[in-house]
Protein backbone atom coordinates (compact mmCIF):
# COMPACT_ATOMS: atom_id res chain seq x y z
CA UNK A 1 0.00 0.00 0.00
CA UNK A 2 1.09 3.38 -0.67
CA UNK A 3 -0.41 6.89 -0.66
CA UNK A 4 -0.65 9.48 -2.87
CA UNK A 5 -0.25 11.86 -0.46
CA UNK A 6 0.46 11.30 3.36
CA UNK A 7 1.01 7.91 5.06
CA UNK A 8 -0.92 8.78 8.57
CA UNK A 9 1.96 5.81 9.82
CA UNK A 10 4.48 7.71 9.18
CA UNK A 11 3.48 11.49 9.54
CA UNK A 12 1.64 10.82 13.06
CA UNK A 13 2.62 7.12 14.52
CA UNK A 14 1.18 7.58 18.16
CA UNK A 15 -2.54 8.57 16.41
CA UNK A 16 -2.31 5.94 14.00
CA UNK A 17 -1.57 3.10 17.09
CA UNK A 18 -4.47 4.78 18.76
CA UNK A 19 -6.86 3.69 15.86
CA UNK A 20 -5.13 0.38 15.42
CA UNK A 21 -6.06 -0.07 19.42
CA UNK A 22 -9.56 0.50 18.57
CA UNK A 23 -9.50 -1.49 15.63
CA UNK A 24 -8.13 -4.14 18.02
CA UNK A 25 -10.88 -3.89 20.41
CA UNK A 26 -13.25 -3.99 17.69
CA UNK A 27 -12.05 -7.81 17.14
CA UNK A 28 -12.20 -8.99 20.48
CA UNK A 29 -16.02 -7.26 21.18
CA UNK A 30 -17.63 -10.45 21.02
CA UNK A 31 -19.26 -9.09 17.41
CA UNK A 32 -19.09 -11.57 14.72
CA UNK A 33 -16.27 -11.81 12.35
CA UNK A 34 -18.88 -11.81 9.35
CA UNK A 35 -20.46 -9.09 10.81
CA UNK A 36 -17.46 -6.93 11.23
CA UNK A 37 -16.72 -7.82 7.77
CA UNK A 38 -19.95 -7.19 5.91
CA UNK A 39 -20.12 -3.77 7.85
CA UNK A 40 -17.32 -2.58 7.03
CA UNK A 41 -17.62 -3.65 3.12
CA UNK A 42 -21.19 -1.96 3.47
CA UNK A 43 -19.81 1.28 4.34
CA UNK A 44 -16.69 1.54 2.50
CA UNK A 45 -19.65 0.89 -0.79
CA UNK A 46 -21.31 4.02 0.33
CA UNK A 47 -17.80 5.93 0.73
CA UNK A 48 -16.63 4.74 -2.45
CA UNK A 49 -13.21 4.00 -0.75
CA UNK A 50 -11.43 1.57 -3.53
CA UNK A 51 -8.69 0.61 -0.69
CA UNK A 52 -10.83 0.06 1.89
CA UNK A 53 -12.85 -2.56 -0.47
CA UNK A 54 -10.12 -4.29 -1.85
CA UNK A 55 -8.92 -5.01 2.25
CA UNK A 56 -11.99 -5.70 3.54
CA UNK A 57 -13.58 -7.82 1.09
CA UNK A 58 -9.78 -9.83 0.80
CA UNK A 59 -10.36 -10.06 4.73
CA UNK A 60 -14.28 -11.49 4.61
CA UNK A 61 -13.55 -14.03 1.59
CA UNK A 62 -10.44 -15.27 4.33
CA UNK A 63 -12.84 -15.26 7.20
CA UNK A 64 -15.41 -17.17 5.06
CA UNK A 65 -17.64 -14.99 3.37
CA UNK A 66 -19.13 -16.28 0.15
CA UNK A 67 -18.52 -14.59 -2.85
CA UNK A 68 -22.38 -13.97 -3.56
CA UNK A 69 -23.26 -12.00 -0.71
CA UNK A 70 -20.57 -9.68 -1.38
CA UNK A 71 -21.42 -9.20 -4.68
CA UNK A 72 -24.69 -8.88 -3.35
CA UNK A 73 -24.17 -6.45 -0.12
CA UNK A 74 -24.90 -3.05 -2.30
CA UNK A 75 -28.45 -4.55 -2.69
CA UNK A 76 -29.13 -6.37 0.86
CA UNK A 77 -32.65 -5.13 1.09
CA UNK A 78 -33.52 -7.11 -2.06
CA UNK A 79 -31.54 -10.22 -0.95
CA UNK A 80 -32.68 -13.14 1.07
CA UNK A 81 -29.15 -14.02 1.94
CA UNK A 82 -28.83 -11.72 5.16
CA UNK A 83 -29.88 -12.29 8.54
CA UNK A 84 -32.78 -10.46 10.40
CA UNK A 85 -29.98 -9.30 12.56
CA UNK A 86 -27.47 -8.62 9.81
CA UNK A 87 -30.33 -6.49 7.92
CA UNK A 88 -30.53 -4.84 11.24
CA UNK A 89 -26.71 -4.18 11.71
CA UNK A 90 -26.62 -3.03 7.79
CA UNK A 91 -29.82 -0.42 8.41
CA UNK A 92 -27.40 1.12 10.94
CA UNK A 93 -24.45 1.16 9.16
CA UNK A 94 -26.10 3.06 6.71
CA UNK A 95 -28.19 5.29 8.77
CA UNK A 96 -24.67 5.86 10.63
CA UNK A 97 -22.78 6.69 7.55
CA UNK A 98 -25.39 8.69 6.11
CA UNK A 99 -25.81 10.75 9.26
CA UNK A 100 -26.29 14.15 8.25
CA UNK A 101 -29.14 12.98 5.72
CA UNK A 102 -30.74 10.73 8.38
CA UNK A 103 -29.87 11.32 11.35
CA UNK A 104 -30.23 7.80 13.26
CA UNK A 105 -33.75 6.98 12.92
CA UNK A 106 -35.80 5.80 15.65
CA UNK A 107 -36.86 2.92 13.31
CA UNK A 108 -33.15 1.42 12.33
CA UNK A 109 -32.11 1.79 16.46
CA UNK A 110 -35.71 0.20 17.39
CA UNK A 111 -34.65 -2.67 14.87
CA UNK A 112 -31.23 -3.05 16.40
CA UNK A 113 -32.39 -3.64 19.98
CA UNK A 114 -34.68 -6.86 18.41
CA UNK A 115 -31.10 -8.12 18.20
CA UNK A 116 -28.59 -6.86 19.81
CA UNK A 117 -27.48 -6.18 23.46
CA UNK A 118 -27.21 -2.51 24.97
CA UNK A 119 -22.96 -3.39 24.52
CA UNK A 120 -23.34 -4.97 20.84
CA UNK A 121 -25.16 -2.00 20.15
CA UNK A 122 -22.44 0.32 21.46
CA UNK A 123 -19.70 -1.57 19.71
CA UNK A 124 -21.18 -1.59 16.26
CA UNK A 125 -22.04 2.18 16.62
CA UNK A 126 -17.94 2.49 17.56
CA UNK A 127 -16.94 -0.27 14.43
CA UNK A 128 -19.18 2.15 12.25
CA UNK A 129 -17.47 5.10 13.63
CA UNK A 130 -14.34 3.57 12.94
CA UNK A 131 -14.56 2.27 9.29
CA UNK A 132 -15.90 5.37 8.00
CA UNK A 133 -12.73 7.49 9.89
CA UNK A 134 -10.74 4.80 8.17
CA UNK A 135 -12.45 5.74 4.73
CA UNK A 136 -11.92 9.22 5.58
CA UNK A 137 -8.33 8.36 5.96
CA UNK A 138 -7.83 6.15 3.35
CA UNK A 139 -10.02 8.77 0.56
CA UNK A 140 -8.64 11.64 1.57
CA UNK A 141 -4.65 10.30 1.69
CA UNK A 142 -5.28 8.85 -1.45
CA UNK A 143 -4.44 5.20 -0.33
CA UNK A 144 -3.60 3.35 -3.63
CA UNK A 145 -4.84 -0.72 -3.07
CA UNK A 146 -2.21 -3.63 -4.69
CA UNK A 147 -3.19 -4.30 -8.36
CA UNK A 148 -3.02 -8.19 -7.23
């Protein structure tokens, strides 16, 4: 990986440990691995963060994903491939991601709570947080994915 402009790695280390920590964290949550996965494929789709997509969906085809439901993640509300749950976790990734349009509706956090605990809830919000900081990162540094 390289970047077309700054490598946050290199220009600020300590910050860029601090977001690895989280990332971290994020694994050891008790979340799902899939879930992880497909959220953070879901909303580097709606950033349109080429790195991001290339990692991520390399990561969820090694953690077991099927190739069909990634293909098939930009249309999830049309699919019968996702979990109640997983449609719920998705709903909030986008509402998340989407903020200033939507604003968290009352609706997608009413649907979470069908299937999540008060702490799963909190730790998706924070993995949502985090992959679209790490599109942020990764769109505005111009990260530059391997061709392979």
């Amino acid at each position: 990986m390289h970047a077309e402009r700054l490598l946050p790695v290199q220009t600020a280390p300590e910050g860029y440990a601090t977001l690895r920590a989280v990332e971290a964290y994020i694994l050891r949550c008790g979340l799902p691995r899939g879930l992880i996965d497909l959220v953070k494929m879901r909303a580097s789709q709606i950033n349109g963060c080429a790195y991001c997509l290339d990692v991520h969906s390399k990561d969820a085809r090694k953690n077991g994903e099927n190739e069909q439901r990634l293909y098939l993640l930009n249309g999830w509300r049309e699919s019968p491939l996702y979990s109640p749950a997983e449609r719920a976790a998705l709903a909030w990734t986008e509402a998340l991601t989407r903020i200033a349009g939507v604003h968290a509706p009352d609706s997608d956090y009413e649907e979470l709570r069908k299937h999540f605990t008060d702490k799963e809830i909190v730790d998706l919000t924070i993995l949502i947080g985090m992959i679209n900081l790490w599109n942020r990162l990764a769109i505005g540094m111009r990260y530059v994915h391997d061709a392979s």
